[in-house]
N, C-alpha and C. Protein backbone atom coordinates (compact mmCIF):
# COMPACT_ATOMS: atom_id res chain seq x y z
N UNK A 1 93.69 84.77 82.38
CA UNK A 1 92.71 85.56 81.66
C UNK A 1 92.54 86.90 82.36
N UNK A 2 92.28 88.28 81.71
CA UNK A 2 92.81 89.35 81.74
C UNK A 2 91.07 89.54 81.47
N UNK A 3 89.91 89.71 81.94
CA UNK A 3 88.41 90.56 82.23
C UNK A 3 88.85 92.18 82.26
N UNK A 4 88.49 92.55 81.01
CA UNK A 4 88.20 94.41 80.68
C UNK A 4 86.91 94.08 80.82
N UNK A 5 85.89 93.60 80.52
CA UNK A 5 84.56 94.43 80.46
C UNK A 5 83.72 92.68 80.55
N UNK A 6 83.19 92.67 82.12
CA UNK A 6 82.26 92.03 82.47
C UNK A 6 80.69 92.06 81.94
N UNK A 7 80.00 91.14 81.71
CA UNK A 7 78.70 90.98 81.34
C UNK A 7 77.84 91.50 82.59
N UNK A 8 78.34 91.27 83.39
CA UNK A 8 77.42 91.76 84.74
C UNK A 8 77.23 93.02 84.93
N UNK A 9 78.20 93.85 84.73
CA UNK A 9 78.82 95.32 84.52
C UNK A 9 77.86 96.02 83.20
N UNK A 10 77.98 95.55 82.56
CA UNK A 10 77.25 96.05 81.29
C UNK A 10 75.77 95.15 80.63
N UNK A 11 74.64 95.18 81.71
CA UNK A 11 73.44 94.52 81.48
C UNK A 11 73.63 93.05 80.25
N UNK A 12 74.59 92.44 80.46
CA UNK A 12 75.11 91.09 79.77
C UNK A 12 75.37 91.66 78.13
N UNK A 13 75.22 92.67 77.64
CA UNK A 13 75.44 93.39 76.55
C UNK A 13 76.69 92.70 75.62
N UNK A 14 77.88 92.19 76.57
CA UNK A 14 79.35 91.51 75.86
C UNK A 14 80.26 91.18 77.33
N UNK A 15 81.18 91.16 76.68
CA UNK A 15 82.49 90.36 78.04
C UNK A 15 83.51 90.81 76.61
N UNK A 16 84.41 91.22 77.51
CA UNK A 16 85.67 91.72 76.81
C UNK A 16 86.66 90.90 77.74
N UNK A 17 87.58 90.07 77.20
CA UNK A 17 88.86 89.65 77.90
C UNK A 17 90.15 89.16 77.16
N UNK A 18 91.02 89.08 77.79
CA UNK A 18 92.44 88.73 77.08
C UNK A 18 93.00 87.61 77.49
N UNK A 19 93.49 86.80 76.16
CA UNK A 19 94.05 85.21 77.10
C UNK A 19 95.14 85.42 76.62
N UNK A 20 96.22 84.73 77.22
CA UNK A 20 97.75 84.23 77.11
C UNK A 20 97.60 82.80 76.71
N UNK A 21 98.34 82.56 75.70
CA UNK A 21 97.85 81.57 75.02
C UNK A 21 99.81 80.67 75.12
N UNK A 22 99.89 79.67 75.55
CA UNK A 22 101.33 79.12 75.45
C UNK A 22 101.01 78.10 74.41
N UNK A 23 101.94 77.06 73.76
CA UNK A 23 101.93 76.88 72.39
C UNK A 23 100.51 75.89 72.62
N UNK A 24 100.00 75.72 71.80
CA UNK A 24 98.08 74.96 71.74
C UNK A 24 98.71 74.02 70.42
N UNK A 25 99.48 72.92 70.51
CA UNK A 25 99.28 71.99 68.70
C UNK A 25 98.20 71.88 68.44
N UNK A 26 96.93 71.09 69.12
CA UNK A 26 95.69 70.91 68.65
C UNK A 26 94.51 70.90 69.52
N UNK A 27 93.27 71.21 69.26
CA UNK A 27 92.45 71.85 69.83
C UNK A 27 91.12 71.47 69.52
N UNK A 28 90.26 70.72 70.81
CA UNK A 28 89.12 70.28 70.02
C UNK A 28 87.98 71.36 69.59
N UNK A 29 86.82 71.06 68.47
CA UNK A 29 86.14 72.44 68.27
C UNK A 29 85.07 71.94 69.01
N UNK A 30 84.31 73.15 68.91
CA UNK A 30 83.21 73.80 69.70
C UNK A 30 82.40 74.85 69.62
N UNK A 31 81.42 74.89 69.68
CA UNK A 31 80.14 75.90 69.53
C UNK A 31 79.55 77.01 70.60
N UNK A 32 79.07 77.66 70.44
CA UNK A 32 78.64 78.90 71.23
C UNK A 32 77.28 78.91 70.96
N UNK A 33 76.34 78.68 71.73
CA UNK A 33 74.93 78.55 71.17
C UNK A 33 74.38 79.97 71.45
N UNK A 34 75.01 80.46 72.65
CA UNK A 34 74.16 81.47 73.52
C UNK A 34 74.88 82.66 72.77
N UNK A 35 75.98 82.67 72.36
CA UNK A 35 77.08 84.19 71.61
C UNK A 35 77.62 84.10 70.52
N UNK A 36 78.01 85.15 69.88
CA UNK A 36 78.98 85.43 68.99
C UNK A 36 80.12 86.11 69.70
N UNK A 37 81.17 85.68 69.16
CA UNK A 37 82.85 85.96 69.37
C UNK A 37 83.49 86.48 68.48
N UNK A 38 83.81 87.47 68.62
CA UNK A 38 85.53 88.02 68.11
C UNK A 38 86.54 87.65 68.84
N UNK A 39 87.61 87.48 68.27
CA UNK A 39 88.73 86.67 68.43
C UNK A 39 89.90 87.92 67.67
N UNK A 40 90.85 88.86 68.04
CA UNK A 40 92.07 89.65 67.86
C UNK A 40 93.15 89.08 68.33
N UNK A 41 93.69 88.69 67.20
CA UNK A 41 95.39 88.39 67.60
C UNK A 41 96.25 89.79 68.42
N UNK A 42 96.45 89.85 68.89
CA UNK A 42 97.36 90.71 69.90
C UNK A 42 99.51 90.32 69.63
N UNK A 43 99.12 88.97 69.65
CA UNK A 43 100.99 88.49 70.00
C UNK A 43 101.02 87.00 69.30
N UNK A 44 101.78 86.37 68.65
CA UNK A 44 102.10 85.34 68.58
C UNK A 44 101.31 85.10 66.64
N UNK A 45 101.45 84.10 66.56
CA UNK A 45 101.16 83.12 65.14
C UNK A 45 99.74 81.97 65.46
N UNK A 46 98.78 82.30 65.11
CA UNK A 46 97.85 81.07 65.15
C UNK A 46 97.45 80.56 63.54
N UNK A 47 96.44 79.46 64.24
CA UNK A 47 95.92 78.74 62.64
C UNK A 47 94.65 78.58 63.26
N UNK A 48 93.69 79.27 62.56
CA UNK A 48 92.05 79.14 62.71
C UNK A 48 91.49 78.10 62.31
N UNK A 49 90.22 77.53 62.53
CA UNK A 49 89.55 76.60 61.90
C UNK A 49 87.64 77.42 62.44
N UNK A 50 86.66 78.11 61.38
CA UNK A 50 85.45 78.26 61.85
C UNK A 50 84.50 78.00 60.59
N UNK A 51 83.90 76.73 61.19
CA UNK A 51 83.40 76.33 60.24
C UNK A 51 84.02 74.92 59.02
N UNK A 52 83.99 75.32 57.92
CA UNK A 52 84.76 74.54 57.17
C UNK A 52 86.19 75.36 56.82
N UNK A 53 85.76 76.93 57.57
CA UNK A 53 87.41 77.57 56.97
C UNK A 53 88.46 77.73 57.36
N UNK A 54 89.64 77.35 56.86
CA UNK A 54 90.78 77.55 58.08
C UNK A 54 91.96 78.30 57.10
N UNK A 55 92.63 79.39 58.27
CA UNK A 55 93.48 80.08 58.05
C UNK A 55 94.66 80.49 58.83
N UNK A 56 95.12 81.31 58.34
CA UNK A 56 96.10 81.33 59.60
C UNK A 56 96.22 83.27 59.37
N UNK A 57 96.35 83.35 61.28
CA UNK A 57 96.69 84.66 61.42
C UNK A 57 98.41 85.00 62.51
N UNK A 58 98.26 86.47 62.68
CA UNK A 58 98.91 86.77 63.39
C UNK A 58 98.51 88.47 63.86
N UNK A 59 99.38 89.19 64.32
CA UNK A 59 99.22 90.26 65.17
C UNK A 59 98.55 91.40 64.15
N UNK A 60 96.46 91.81 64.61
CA UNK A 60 96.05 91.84 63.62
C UNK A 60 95.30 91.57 63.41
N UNK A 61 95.04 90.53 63.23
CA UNK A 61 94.11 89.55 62.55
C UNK A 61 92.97 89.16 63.30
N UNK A 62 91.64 89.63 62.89
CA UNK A 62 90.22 89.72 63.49
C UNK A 62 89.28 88.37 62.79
N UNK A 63 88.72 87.81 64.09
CA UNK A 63 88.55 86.10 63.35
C UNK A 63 86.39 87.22 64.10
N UNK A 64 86.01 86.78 63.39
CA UNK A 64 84.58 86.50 63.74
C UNK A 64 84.11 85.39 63.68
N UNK A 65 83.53 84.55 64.94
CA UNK A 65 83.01 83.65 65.01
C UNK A 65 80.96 84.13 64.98
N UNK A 66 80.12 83.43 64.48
CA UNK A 66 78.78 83.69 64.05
C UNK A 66 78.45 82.94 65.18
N UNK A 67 77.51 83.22 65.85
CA UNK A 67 76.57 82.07 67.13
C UNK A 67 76.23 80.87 66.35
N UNK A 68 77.13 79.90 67.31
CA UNK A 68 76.37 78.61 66.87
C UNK A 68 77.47 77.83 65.63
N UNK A 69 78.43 78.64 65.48
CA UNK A 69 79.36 77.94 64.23
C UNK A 69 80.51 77.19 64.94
N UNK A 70 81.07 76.21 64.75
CA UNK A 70 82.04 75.45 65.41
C UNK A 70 83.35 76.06 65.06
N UNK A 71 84.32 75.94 65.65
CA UNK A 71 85.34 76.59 65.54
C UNK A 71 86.52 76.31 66.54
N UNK A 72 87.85 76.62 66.40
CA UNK A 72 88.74 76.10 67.16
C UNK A 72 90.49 76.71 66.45
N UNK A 73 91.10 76.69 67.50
CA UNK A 73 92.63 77.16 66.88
C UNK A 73 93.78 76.58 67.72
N UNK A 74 94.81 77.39 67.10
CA UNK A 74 96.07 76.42 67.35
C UNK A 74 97.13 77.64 67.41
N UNK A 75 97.90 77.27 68.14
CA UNK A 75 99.36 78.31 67.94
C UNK A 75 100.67 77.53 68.00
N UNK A 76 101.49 77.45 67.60
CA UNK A 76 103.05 77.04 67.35
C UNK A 76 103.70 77.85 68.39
N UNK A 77 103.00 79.01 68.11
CA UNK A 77 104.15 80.04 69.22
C UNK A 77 103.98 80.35 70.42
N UNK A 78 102.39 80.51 70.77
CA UNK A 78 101.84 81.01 71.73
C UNK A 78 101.42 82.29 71.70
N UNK A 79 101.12 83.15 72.51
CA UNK A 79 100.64 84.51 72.01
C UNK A 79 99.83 84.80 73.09
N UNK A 80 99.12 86.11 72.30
CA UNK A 80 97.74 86.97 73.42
C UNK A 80 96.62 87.42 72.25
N UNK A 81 95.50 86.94 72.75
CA UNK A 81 94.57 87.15 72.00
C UNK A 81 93.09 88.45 72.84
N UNK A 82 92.66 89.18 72.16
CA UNK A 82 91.54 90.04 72.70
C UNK A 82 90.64 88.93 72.24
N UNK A 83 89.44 88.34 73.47
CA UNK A 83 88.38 88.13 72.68
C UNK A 83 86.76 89.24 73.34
N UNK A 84 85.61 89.26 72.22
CA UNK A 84 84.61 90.13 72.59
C UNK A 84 83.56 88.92 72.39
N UNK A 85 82.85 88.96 72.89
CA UNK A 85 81.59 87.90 73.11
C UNK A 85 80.46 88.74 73.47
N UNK A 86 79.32 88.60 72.66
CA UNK A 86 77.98 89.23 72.70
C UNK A 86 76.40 88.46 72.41
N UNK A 87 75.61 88.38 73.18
CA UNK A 87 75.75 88.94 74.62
C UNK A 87 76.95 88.09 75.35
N UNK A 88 77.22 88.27 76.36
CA UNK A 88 77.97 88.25 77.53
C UNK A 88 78.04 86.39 77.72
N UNK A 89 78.96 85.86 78.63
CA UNK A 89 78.75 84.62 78.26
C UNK A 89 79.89 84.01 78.62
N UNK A 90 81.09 84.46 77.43
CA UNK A 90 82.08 83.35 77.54
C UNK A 90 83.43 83.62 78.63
N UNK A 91 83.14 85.05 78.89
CA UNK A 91 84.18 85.08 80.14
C UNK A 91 83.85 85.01 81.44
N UNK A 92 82.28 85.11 81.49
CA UNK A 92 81.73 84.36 82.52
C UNK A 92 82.06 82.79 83.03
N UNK A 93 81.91 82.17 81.59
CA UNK A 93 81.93 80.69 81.38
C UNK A 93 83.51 80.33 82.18
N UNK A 94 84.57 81.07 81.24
CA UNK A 94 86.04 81.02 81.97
C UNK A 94 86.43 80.82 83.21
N UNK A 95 86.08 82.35 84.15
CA UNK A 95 85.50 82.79 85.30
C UNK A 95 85.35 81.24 86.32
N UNK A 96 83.91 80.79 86.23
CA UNK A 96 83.51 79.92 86.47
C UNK A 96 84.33 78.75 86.62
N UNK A 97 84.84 78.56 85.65
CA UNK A 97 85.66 77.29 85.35
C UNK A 97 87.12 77.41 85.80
N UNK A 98 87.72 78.70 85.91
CA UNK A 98 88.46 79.38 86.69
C UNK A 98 88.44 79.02 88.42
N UNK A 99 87.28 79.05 88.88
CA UNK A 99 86.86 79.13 90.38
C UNK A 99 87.42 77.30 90.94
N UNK A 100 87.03 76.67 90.19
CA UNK A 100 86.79 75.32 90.20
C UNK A 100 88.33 74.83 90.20
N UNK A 101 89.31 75.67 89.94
CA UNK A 101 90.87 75.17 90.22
C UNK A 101 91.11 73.38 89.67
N UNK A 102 92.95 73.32 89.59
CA UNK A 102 93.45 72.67 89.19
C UNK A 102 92.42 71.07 89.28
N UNK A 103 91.94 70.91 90.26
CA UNK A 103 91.53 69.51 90.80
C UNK A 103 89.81 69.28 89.80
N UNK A 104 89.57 70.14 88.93
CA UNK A 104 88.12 70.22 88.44
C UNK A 104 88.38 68.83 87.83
N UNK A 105 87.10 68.46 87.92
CA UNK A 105 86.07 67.25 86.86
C UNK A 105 86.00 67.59 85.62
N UNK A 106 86.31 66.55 84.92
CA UNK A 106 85.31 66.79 83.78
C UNK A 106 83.87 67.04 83.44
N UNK A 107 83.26 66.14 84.66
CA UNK A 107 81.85 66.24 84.56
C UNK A 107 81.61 67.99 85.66
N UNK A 108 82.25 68.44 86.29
CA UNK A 108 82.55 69.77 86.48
C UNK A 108 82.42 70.40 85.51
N UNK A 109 83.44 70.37 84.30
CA UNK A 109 83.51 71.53 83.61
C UNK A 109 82.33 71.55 82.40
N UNK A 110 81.83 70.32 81.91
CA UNK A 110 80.62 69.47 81.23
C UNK A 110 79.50 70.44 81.55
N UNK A 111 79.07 70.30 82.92
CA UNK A 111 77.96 71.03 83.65
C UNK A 111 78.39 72.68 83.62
N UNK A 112 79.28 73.29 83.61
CA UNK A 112 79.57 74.76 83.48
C UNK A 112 79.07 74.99 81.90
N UNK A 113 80.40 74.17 81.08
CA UNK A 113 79.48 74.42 79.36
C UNK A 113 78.35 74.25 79.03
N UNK A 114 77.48 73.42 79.90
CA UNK A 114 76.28 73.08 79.67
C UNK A 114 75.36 74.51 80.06
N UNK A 115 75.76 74.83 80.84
CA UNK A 115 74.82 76.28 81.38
C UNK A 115 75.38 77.16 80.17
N UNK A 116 76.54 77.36 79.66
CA UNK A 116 76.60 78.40 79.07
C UNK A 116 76.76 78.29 77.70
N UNK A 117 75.57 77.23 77.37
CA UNK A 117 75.41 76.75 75.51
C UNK A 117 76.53 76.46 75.04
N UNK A 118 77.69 75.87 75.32
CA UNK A 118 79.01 75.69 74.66
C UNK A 118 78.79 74.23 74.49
N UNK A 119 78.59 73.38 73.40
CA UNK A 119 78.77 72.70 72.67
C UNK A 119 79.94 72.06 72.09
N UNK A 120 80.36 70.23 72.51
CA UNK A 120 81.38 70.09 71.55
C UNK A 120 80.49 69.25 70.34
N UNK A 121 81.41 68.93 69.36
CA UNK A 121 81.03 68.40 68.31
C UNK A 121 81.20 66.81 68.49
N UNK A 122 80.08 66.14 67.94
CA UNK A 122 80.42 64.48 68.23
C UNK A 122 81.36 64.02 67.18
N UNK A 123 81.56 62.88 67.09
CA UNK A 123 82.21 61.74 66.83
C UNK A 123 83.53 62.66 65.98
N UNK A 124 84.11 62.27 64.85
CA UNK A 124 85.31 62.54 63.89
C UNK A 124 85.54 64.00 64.19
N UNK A 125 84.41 64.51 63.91
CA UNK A 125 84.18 66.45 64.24
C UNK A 125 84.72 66.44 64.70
N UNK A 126 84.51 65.76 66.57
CA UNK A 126 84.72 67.07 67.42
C UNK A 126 86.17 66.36 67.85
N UNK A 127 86.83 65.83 67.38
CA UNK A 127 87.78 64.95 67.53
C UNK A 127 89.28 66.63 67.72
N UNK A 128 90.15 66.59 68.28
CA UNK A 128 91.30 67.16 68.43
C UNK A 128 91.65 68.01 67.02
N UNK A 129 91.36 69.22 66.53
CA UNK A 129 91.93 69.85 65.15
C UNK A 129 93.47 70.20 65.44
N UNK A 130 93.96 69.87 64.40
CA UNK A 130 95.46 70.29 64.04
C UNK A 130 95.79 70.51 62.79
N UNK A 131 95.85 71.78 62.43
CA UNK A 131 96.18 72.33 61.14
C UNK A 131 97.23 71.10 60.15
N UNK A 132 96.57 71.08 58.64
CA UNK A 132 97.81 70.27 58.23
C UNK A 132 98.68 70.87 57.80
N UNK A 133 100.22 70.24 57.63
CA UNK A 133 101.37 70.42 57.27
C UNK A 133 101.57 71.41 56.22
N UNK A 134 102.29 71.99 55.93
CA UNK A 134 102.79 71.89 54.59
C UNK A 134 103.32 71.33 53.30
């Protein structure tokens, strides 16, 4: 993960950062209680899911996530994505979970999302998404 523009830096106002994304088949969803997210395809082919809607993008393609909406994606190819988070939040959250290296807990990373309103979804929901077939 690639931090342009820290929350700490800018009175928690947003977090600007860039992920490298290698191929993701499926992906469980999850919520943002504390932010809203933009999500910019940069490189590669994904398939969105926010909310009940799912689509598919590529280099381009601007996903807005709303605070508090579940959401989750997938790539075949892999890629680079810009994301913006406001207020500030989720590259903190990264960061964090970043520090905690290969050997982290689950109940580690549980307690990080927990501080930073990230939410999974229970039972069938929050179960692994994988775009269907064609």
């Amino acid at each position: 993960m690639e931090v342009l523009v820290k929350g700490t830096d800018v009175d928690g106002a947003m977090g600007v950062f860039v992920f490298n994304h290698p191929e993701i088949p499926e992906n469980p969803p999850h919520a943002h209680l504390g932010f809203m997210k933009i999500a910019f395809v940069l490189e590669g082919n994904y398939e969105f899911r926010v909310g009940n809607a799912t689509f598919s993008g590529g280099p381009g393609t601007l996903v807005v996530v709303p605070r508090g909406s579940h959401h989750t994606f997938t790539t075949s190819t892999g890629g680079r994505m810009l994301f913006v988070c406001s207020p500030s939040g989720n590259e903190e959250m990264f960061l964090e979970m970043g520090h905690l290296g290969p050997g982290a807990t689950l109940q580690q990373i549980d307690e990080i999302k927990a501080r930073f309103q990230t939410v999974s979804l229970s039972g069938k929901a929050g179960a692994p998404w994988r775009p269907e077939g064609p």
